[in-house]
C-alpha atoms as a PDB file:
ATOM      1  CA  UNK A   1       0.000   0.000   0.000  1.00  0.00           C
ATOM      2  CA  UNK A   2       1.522   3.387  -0.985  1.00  0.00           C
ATOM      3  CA  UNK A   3       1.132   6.466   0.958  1.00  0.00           C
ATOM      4  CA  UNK A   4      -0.920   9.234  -0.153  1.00  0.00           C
ATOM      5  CA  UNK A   5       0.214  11.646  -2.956  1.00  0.00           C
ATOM      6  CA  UNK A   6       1.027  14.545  -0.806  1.00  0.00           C
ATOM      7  CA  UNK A   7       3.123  12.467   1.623  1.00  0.00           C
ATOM      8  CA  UNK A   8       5.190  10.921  -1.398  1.00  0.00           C
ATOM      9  CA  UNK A   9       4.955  15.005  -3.011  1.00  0.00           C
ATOM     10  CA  UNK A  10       6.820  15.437   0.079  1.00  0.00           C
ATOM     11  CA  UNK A  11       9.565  12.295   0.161  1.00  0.00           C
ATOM     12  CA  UNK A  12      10.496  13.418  -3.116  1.00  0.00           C
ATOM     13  CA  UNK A  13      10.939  17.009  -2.213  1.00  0.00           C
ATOM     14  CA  UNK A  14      12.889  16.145   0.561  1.00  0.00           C
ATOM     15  CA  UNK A  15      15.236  13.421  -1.325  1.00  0.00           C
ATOM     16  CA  UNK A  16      15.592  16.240  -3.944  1.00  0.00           C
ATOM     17  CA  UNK A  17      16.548  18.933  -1.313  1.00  0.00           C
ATOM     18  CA  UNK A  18      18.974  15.963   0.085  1.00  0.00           C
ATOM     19  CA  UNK A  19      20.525  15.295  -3.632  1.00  0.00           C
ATOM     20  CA  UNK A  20      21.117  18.979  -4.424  1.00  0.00           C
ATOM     21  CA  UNK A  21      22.672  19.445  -1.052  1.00  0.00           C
ATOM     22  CA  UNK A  22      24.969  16.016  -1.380  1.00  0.00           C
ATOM     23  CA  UNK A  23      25.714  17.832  -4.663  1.00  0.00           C
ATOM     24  CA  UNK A  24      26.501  21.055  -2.915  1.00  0.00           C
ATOM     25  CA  UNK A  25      28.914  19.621  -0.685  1.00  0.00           C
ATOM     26  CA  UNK A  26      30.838  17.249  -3.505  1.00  0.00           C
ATOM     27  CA  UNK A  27      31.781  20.383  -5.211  1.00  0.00           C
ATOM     28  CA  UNK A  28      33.133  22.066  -2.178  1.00  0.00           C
ATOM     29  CA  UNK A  29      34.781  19.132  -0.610  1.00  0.00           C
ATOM     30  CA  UNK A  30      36.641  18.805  -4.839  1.00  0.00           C
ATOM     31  CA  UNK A  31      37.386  22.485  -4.445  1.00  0.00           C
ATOM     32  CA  UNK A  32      39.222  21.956  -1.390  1.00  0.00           C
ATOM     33  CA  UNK A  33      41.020  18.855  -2.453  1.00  0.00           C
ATOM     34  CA  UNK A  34      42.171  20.530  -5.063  1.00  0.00           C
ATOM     35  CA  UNK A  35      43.476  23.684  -3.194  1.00  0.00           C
ATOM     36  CA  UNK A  36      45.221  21.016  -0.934  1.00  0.00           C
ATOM     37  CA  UNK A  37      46.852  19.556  -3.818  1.00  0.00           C
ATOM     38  CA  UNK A  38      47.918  22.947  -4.971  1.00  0.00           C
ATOM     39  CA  UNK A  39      49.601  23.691  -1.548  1.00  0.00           C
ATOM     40  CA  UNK A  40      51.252  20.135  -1.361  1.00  0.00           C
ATOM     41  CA  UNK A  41      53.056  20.976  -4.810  1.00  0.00           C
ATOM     42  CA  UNK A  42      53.661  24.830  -3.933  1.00  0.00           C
ATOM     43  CA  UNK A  43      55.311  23.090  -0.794  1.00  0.00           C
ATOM     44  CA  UNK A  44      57.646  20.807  -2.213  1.00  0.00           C
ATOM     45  CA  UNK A  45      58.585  22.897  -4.625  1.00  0.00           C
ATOM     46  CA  UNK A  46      59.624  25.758  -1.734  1.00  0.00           C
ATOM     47  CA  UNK A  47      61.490  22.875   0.360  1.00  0.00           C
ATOM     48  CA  UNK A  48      63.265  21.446  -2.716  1.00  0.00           C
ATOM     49  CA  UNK A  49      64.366  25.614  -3.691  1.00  0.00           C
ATOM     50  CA  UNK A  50      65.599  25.502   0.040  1.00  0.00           C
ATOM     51  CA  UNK A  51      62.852  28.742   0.541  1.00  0.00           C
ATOM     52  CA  UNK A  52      61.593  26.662   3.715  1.00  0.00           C
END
């Protein structure tokens, strides 16, 4: 037995709300993995100049 239409109207506007935010937060947690990697190489590359 299903539930009513406006309780699945509202499971689906909450697993989209969930998807866009899961979304949200894979972009910024890719943003700062890549800034990370940036600093790793900007690092090395200071240490092996002898600049650290």
């Amino acid at each position: 037995m299903l539930p009513p239409i406006s309780a699945q109207a509202e499971i689906v506007e909450a697993a989209t709300n969930l998807r866009a935010e899961t979304q949200h937060i894979t972009r910024l947690y890719e943003r700062k993995l890549a800034a990370s990697e940036e600093l790793k190489k900007a690092l090395l590359h200071q240490t092996f100049d002898g600049e650290l």
